[in-house]
Protein backbone atom coordinates (compact mmCIF):
# COMPACT_ATOMS: atom_id res chain seq x y z
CA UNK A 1 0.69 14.19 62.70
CA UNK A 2 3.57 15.55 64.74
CA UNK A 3 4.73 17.61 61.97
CA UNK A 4 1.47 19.57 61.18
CA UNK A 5 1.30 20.60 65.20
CA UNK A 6 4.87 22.54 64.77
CA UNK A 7 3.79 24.30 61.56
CA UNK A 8 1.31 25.51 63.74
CA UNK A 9 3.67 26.65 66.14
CA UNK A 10 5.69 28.25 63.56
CA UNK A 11 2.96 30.46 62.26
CA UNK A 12 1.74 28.05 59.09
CA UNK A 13 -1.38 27.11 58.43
CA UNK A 14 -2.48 23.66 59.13
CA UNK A 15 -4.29 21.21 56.99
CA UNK A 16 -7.77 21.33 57.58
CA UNK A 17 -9.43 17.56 57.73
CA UNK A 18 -10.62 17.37 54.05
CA UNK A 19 -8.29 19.56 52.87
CA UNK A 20 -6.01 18.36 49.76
CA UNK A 21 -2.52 16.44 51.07
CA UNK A 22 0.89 17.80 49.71
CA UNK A 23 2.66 14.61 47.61
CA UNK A 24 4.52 13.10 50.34
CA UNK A 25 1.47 13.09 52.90
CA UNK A 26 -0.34 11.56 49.85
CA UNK A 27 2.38 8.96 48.73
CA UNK A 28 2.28 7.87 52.59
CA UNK A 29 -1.05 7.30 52.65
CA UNK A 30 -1.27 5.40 49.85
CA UNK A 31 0.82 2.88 51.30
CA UNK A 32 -0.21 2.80 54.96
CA UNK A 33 -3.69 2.51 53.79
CA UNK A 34 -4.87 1.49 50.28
CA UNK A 35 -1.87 -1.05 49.54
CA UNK A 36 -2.74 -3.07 52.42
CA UNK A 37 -6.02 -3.67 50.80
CA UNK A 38 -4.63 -4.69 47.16
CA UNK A 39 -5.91 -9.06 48.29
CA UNK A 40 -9.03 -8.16 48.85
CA UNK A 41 -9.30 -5.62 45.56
CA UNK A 42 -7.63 -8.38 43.34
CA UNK A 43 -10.05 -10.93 44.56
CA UNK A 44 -12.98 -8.84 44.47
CA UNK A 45 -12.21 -7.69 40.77
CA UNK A 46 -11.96 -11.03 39.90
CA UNK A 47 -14.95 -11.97 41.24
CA UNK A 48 -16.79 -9.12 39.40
CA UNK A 49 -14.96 -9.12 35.87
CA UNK A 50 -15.29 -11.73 33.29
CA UNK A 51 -11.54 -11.23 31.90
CA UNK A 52 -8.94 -12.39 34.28
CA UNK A 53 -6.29 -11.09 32.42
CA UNK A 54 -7.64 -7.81 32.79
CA UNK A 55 -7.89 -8.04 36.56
CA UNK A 56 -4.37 -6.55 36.82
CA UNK A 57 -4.75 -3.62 34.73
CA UNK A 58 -8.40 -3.24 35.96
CA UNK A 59 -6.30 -2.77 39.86
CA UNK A 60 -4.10 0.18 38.86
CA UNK A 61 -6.88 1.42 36.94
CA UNK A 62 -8.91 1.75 40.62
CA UNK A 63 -5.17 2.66 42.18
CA UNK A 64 -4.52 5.48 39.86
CA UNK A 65 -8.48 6.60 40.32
CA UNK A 66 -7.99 6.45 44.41
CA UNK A 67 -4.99 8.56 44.36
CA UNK A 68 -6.42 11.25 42.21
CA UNK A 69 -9.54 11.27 44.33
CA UNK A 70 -7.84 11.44 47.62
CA UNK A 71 -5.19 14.24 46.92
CA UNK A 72 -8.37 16.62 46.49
CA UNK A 73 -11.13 14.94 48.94
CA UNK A 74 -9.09 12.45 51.55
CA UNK A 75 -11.59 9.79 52.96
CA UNK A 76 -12.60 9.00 56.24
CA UNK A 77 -13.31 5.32 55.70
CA UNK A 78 -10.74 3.82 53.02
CA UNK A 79 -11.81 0.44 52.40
CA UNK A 80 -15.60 1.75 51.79
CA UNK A 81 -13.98 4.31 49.35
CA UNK A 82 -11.44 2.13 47.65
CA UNK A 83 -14.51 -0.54 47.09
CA UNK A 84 -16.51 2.46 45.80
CA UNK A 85 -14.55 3.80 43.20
CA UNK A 86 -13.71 0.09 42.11
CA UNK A 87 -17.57 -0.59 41.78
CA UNK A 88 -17.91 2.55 39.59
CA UNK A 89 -15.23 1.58 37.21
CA UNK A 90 -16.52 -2.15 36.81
CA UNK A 91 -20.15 -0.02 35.86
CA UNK A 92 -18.44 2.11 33.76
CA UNK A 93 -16.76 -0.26 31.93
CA UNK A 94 -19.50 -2.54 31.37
CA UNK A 95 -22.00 0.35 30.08
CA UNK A 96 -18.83 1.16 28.14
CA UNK A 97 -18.44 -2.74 26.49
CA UNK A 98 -21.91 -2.22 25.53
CA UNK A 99 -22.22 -6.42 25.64
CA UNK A 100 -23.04 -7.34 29.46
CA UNK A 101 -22.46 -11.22 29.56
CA UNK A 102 -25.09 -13.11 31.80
CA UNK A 103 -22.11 -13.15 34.44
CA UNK A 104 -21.30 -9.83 34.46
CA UNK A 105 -25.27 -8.91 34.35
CA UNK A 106 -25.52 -11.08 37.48
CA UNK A 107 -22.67 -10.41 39.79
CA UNK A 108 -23.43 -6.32 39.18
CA UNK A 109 -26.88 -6.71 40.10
CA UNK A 110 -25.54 -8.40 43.63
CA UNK A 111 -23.50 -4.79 44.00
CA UNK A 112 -27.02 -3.55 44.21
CA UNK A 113 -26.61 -1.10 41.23
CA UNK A 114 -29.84 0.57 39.62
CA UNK A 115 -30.14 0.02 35.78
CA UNK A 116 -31.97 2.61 33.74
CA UNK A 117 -35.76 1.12 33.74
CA UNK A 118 -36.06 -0.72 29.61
CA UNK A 119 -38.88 0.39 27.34
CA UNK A 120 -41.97 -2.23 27.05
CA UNK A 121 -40.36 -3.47 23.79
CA UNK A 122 -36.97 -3.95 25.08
CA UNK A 123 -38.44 -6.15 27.74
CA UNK A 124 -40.71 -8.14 25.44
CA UNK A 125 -37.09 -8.80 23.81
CA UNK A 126 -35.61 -9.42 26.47
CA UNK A 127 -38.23 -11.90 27.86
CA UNK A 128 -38.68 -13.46 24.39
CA UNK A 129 -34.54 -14.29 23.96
CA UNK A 130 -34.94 -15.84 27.89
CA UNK A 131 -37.91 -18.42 26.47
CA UNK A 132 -35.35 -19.24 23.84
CA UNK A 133 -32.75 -20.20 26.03
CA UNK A 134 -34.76 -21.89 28.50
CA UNK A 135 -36.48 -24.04 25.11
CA UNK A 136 -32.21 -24.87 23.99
CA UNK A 137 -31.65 -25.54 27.07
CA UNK A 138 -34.51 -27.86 27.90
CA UNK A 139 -34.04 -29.53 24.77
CA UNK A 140 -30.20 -31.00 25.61
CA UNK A 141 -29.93 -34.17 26.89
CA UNK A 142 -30.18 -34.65 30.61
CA UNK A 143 -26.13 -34.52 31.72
CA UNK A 144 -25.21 -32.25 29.20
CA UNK A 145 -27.91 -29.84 30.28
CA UNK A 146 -26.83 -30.04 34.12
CA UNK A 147 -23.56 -29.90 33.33
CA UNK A 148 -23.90 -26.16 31.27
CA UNK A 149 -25.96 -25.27 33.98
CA UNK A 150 -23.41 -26.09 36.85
CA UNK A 151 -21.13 -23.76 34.86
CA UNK A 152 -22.89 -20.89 33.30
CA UNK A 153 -25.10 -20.49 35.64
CA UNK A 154 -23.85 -21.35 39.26
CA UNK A 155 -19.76 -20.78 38.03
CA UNK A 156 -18.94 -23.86 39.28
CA UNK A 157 -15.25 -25.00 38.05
CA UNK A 158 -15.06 -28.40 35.88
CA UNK A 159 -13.57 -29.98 39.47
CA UNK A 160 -16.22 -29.08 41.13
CA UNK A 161 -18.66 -29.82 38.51
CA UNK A 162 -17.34 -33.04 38.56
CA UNK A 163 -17.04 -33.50 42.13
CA UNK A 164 -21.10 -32.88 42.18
CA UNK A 165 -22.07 -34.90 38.69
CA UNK A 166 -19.76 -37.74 39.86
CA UNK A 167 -17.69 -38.17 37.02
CA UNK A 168 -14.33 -37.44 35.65
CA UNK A 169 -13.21 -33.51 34.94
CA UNK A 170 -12.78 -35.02 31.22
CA UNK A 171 -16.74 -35.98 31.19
CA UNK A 172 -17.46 -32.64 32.31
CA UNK A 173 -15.50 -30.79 29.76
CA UNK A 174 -16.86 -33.31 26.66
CA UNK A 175 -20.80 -32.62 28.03
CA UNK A 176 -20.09 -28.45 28.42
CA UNK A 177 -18.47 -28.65 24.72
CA UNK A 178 -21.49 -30.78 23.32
CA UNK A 179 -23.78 -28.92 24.90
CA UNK A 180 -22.36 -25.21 23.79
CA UNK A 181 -22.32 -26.74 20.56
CA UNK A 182 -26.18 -28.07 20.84
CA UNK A 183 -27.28 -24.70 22.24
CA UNK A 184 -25.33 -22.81 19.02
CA UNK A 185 -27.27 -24.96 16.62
CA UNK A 186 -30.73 -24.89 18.27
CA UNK A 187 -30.35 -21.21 18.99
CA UNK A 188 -28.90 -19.82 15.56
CA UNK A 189 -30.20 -22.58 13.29
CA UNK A 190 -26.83 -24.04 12.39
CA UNK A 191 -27.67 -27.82 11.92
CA UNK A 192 -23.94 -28.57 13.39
CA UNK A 193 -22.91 -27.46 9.61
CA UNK A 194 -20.11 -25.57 11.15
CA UNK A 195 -19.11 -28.43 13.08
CA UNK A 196 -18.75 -30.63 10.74
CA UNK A 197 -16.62 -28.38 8.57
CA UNK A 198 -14.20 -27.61 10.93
């Protein structure tokens, strides 16, 4: 910067590389080099969050994080930094929810992040509730079965679901509604009671 060479000049210290920025060298860099990256954020929250409509507030969440960050400890490499602090947030969040949805579980194990080893019984759980929904799920009829599967577990959308089953997007939604509905009553016992009263 032009301006930090006459300072010099003049007698005034200059700001060391990793030194804190004043609020106008900080409110520049923001712009010049985290706003540019605000497509890639979005789509990469979305990507990694189950609740679209939190995507938004999830971004100036990361935003208001960055610019904290940065006016103590600028970064050399934005985007890795940016990405960073957006990965920690999603983490912290999800420890914070306490309820980690199989898609969630998924996509944060793809960020490569290390979960805290479970105990022997927590994993005897854990394997136990799998066996359950492998038995629901093997016990659905054929479509409706590849159908959940398409969704839940390769987050296909019904188009494209429907585009691979051959049939209409309407198909697709009755078979993903019979089969959640299936899966409820083989997994919690309810008989389709609750169906049928609503």
């Amino acid at each position: 910067m032009t301006g930090t060479a006459d300072n010099n000049r003049e007698g005034k210290p200059q700001r060391m590389p990793g030194a804190a920025m004043t609020e106008p060298e900080l409110d520049a860099w923001f712009v010049r080099e985290v706003l540019p990256l605000e497509a890639s954020l979005m789509q990469f929250l979305s990507r990694n969050w189950q609740d679209k409509s939190e995507v938004e507030d999830f971004c100036q969440d990361v935003y208001v994080k960055v610019y904290e960050t940065a006016r103590n400890d600028p970064p050399k490499s934005v985007r890795p930094f940016v990405f960073a602090i957006a990965r920690n947030l999603l983490i912290d969040r999800v420890r914070r929810a306490q309820i980690v949805p199989i898609e969630t579980a998924v996509d944060l194990e793809a960020m490569n992040i290390a979960a805290e080893e479970p105990g022997a019984e927590r994993s005897a759980i854990a394997r136990d509730e799998l066996r359950n929904v492998q038995t629901a799920l093997d016990h659905l009829p054929r479509r409706c079965r590849e159908a959940v599967m398409l969704r839940k577990v390769e987050g296909l959308s019904l188009r494209e679901i429907a585009a691979r089953m051959g049939i209409s997007q309407n198909t697709v939604h009755a078979h993903l509604v019979e089969g959640s509905a299936l899966l409820a009553d083989i997994l919690y016992g309810q008989k389709g009671e609750t169906r049928r009263k609503a």
